[in-house]
PDB file of N, CA and C in Angstrom:
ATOM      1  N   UNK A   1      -7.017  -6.386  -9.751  1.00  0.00           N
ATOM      2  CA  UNK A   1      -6.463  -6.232  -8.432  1.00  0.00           C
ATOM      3  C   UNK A   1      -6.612  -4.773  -8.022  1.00  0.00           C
ATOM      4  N   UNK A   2      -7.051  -4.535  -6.853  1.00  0.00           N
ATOM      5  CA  UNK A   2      -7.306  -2.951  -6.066  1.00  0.00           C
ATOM      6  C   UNK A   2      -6.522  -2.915  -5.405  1.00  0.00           C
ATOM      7  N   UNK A   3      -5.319  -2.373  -5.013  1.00  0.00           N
ATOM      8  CA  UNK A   3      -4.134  -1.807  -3.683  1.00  0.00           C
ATOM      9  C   UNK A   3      -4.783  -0.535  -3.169  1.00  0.00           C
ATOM     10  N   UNK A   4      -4.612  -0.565  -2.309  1.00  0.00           N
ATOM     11  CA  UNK A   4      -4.821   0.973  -1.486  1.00  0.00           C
ATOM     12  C   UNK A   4      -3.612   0.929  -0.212  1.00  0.00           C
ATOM     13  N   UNK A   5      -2.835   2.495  -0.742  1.00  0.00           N
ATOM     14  CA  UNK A   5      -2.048   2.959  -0.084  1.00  0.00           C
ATOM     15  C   UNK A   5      -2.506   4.091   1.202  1.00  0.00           C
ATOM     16  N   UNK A   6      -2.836   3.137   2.456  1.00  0.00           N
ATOM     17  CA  UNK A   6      -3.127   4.554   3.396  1.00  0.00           C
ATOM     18  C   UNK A   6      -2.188   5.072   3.948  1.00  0.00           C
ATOM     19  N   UNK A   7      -2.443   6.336   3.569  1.00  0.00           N
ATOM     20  CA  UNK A   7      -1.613   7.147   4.717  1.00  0.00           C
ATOM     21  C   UNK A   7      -1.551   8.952   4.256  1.00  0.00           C
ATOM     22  N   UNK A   8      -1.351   9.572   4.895  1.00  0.00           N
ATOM     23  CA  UNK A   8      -1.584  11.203   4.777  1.00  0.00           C
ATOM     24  C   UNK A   8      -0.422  11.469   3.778  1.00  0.00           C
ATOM     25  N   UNK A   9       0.336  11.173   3.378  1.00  0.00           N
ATOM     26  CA  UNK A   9       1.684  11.296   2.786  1.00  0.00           C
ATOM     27  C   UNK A   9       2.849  11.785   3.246  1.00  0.00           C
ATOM     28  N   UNK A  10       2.838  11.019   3.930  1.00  0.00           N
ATOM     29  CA  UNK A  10       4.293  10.838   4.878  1.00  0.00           C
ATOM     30  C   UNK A  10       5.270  10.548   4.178  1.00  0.00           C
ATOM     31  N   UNK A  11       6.802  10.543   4.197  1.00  0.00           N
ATOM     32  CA  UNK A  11       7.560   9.677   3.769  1.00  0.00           C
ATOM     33  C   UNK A  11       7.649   8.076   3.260  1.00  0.00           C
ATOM     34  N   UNK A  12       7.377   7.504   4.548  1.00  0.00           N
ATOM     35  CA  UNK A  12       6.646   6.310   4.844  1.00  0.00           C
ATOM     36  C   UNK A  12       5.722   6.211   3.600  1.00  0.00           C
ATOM     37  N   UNK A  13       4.746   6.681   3.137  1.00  0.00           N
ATOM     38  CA  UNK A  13       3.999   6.270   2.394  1.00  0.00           C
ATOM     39  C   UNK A  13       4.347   6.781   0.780  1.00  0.00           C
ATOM     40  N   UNK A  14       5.003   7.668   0.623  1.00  0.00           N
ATOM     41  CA  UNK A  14       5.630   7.875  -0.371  1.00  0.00           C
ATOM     42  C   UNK A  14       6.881   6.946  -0.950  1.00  0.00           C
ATOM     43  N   UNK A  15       7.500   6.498  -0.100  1.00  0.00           N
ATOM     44  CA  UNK A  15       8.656   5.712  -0.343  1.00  0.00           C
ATOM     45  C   UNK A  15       7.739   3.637  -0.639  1.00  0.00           C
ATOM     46  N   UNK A  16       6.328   3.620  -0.097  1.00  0.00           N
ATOM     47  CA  UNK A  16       5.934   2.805  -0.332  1.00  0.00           C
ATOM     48  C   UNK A  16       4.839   2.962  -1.726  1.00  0.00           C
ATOM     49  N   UNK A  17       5.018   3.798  -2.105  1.00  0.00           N
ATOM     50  CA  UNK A  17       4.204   3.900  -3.307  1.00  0.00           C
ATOM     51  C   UNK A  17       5.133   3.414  -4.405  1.00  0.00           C
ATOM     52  N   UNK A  18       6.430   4.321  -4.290  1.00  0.00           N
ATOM     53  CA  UNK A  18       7.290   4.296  -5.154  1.00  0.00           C
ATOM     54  C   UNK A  18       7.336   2.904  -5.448  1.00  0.00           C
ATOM     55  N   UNK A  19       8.151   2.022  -4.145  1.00  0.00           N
ATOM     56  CA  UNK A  19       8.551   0.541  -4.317  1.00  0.00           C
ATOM     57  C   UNK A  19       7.114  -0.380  -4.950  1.00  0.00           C
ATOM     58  N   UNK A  20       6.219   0.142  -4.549  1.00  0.00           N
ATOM     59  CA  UNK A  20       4.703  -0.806  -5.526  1.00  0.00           C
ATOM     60  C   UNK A  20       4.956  -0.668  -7.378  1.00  0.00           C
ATOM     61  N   UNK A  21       5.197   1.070  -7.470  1.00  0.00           N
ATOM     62  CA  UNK A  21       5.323   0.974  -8.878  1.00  0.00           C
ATOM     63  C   UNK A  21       6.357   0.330  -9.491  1.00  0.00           C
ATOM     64  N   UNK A  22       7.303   0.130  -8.699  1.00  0.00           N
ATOM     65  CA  UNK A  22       7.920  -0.550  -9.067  1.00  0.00           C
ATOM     66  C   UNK A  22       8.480  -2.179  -9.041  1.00  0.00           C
ATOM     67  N   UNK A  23       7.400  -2.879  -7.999  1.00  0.00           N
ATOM     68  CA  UNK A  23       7.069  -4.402  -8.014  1.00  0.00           C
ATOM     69  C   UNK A  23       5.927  -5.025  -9.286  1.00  0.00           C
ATOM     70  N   UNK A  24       4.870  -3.685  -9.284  1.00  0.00           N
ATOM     71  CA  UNK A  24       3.848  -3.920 -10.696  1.00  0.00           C
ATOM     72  C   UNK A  24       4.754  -3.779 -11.911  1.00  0.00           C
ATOM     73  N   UNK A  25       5.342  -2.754 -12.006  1.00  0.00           N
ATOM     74  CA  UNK A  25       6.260  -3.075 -13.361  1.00  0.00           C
ATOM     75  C   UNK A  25       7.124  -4.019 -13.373  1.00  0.00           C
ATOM     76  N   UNK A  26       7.801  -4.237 -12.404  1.00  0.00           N
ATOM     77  CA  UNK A  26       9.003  -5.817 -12.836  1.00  0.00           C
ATOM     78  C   UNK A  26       7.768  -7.319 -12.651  1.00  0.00           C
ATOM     79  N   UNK A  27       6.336  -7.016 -11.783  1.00  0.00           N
ATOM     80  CA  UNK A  27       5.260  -8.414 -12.250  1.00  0.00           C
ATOM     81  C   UNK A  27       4.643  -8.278 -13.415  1.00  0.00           C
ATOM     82  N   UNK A  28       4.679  -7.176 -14.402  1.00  0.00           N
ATOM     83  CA  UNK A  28       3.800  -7.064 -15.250  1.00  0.00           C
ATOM     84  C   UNK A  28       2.424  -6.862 -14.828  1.00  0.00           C
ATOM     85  N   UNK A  29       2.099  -6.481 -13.561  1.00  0.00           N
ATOM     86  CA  UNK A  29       0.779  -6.672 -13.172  1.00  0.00           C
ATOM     87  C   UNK A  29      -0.688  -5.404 -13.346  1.00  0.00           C
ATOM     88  N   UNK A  30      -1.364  -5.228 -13.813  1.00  0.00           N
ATOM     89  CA  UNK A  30      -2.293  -4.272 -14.005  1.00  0.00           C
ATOM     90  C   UNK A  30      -3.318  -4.092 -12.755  1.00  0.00           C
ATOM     91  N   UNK A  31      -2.579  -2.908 -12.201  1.00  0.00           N
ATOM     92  CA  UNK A  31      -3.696  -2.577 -10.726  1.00  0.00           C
ATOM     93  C   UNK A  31      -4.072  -1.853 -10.639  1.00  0.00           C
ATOM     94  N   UNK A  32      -4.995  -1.656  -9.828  1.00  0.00           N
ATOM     95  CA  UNK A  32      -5.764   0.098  -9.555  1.00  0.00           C
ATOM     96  C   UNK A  32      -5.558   0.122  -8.190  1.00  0.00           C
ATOM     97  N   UNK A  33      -4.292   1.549  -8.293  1.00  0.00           N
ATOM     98  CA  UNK A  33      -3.975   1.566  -6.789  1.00  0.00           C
ATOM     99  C   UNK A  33      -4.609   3.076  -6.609  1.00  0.00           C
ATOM    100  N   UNK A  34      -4.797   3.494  -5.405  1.00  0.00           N
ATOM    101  CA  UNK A  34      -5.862   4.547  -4.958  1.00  0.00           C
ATOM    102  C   UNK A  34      -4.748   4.522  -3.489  1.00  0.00           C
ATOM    103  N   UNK A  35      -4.912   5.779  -3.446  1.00  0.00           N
ATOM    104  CA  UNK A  35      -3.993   6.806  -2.115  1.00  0.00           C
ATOM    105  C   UNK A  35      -5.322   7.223  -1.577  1.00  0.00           C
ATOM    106  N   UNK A  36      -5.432   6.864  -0.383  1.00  0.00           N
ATOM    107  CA  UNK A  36      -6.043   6.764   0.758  1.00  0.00           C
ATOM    108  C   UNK A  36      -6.117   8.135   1.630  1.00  0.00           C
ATOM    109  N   UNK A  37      -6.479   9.265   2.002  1.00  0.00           N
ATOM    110  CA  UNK A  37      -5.615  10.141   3.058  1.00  0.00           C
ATOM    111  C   UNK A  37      -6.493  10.207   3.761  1.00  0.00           C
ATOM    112  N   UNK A  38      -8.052  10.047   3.399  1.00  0.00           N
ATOM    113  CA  UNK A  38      -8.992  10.383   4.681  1.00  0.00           C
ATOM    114  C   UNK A  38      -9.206   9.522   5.542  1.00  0.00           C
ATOM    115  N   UNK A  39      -8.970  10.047   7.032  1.00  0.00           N
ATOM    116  CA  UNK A  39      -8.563   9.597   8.155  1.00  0.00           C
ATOM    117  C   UNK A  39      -9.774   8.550   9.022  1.00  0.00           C
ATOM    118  N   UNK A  40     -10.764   8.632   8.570  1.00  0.00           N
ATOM    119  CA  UNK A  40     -12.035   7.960   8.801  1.00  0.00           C
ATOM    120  C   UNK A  40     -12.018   6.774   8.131  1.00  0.00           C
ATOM    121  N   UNK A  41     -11.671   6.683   7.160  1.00  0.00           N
ATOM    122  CA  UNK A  41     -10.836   5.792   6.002  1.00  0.00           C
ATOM    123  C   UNK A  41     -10.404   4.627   6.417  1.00  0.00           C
ATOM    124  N   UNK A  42      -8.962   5.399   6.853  1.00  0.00           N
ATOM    125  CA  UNK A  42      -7.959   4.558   7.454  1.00  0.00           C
ATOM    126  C   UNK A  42      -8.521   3.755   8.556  1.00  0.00           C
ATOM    127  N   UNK A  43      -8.889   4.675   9.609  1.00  0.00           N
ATOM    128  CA  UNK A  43      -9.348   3.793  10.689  1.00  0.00           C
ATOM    129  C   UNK A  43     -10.394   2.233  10.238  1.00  0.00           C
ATOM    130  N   UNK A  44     -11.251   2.732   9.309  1.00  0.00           N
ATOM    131  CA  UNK A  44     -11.865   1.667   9.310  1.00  0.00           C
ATOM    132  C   UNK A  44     -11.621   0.641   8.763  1.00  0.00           C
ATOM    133  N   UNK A  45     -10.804   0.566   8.305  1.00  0.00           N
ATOM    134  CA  UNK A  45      -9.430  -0.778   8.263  1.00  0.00           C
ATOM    135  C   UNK A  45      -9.017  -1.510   9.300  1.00  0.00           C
ATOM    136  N   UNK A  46      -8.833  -0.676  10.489  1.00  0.00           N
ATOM    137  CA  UNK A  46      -8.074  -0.754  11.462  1.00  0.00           C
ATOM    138  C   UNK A  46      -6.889  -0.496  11.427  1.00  0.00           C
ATOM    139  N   UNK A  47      -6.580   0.357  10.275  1.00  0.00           N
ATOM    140  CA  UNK A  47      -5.236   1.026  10.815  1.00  0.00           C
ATOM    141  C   UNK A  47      -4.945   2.268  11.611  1.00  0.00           C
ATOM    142  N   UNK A  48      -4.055   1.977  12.431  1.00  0.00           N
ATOM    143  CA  UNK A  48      -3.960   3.235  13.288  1.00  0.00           C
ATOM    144  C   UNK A  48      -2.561   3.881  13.132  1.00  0.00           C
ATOM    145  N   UNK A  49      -1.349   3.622  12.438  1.00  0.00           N
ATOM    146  CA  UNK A  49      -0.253   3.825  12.035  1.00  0.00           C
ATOM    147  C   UNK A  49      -0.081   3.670  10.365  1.00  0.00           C
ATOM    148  N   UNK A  50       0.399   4.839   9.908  1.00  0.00           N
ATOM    149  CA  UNK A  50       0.429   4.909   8.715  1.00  0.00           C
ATOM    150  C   UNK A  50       2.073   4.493   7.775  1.00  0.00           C
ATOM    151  N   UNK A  51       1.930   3.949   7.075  1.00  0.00           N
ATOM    152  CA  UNK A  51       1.168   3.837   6.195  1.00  0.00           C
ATOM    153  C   UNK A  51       0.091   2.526   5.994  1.00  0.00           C
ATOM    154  N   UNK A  52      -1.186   1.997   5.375  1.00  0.00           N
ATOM    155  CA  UNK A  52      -1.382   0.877   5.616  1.00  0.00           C
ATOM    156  C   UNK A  52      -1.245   0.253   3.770  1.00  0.00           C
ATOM    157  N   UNK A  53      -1.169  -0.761   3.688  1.00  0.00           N
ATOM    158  CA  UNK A  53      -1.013  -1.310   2.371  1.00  0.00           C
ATOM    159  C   UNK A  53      -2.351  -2.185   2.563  1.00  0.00           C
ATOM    160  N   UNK A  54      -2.915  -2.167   1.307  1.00  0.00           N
ATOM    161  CA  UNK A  54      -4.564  -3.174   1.362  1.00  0.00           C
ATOM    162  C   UNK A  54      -4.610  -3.460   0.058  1.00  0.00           C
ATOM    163  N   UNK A  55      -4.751  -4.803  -0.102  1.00  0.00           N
ATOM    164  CA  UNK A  55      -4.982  -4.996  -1.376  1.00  0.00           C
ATOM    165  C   UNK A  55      -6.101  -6.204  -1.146  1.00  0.00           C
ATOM    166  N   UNK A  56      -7.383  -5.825  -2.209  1.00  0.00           N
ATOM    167  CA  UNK A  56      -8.653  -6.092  -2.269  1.00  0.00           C
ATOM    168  C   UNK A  56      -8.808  -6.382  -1.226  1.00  0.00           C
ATOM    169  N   UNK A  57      -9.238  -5.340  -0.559  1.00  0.00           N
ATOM    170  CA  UNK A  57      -9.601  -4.744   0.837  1.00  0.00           C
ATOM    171  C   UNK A  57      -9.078  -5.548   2.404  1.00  0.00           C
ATOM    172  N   UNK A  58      -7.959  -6.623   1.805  1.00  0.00           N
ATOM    173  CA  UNK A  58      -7.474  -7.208   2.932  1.00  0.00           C
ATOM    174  C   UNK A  58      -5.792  -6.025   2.921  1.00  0.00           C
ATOM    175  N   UNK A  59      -5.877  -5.650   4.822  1.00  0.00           N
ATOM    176  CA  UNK A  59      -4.841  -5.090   4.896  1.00  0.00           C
ATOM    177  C   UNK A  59      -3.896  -5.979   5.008  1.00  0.00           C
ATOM    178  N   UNK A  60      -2.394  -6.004   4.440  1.00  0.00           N
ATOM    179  CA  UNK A  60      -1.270  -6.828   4.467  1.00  0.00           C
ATOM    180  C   UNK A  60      -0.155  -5.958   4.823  1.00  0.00           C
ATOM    181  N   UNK A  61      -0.181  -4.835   5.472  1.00  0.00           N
ATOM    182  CA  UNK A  61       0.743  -4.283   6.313  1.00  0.00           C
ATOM    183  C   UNK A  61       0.582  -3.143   6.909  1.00  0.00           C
ATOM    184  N   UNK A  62       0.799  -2.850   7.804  1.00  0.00           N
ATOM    185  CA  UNK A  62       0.773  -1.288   8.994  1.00  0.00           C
ATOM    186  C   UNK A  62       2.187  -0.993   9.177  1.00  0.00           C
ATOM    187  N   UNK A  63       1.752   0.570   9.247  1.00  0.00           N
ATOM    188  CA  UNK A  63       3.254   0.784   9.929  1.00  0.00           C
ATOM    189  C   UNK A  63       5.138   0.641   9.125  1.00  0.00           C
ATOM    190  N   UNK A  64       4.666  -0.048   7.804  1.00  0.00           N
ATOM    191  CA  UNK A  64       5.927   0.107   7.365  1.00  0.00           C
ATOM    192  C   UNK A  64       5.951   0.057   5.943  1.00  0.00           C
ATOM    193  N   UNK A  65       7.130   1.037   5.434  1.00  0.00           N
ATOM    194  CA  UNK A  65       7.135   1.101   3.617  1.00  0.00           C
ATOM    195  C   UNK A  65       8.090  -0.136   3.275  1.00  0.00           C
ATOM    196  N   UNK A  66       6.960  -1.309   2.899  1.00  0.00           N
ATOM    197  CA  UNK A  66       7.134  -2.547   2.217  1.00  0.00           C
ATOM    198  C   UNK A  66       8.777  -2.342   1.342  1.00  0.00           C
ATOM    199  N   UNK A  67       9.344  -3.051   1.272  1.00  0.00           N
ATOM    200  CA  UNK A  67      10.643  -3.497   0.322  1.00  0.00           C
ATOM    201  C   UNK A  67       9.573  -3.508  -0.616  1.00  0.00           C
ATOM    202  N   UNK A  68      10.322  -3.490  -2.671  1.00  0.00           N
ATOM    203  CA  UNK A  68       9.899  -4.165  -3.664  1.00  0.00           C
ATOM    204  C   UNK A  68       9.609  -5.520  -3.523  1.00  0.00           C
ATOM    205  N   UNK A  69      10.757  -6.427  -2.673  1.00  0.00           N
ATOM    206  CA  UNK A  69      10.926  -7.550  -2.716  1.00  0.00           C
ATOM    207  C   UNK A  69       9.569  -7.977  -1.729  1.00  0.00           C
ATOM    208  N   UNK A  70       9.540  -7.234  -0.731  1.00  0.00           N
ATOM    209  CA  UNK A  70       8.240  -7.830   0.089  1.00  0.00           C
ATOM    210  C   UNK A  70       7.183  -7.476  -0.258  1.00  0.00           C
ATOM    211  N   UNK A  71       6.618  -6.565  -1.038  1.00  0.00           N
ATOM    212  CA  UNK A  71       5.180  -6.337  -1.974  1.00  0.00           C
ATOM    213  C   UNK A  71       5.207  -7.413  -3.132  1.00  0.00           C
ATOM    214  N   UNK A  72       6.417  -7.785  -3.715  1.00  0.00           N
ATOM    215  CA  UNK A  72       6.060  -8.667  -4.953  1.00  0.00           C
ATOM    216  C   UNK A  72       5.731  -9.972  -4.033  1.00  0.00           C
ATOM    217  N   UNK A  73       6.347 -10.542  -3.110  1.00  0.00           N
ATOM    218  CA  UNK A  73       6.239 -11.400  -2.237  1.00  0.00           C
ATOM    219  C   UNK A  73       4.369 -11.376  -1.917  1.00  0.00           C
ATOM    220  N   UNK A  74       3.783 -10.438  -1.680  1.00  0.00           N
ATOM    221  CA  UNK A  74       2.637 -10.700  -1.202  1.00  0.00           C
ATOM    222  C   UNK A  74       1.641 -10.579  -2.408  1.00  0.00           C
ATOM    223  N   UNK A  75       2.217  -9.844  -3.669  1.00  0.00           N
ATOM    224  CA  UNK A  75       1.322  -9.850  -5.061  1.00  0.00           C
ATOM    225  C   UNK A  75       1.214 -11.124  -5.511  1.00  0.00           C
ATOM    226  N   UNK A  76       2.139 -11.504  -5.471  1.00  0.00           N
ATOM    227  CA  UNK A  76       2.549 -13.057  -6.344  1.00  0.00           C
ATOM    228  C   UNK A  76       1.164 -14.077  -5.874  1.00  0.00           C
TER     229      UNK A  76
END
């Protein structure tokens, strides 16, 4: 599994990193997550509000630092 966390490191995206490491450790899950900051990047996602969450290259959220409960929700 690949996650990618976009965003410049905002709060927002810091507070959504945190809650990932900590949905992979309570799934047991082995990922390769990669922090995103270049802005050419992002866009070509189509995100235009940061932070974006992508996992294997489908984005599954803009704009907001995911709950634990709602990242394990979309890992599962």
């Amino acid at each position: 599994m690949f996650i990618k966390i976009l965003g410049t490191g905002c709060s927002k995206c810091e507070r959504l990193k945190k809650n990932l490491d900590i949905a992979l450790k309570e799934l047991n899950i082995d990922a390769t997550v990669e922090n995103v900051d270049d802005l050419i990047e992002i866009v070509s996602y189509g995100v235009m509000e940061t932070p974006g969450f992508v996992v294997n290259d489908e984005v599954k959220s803009v704009g907001r630092a995911l709950s634990v409960d709602e990242i394990k929700g979309i890992l599962k």
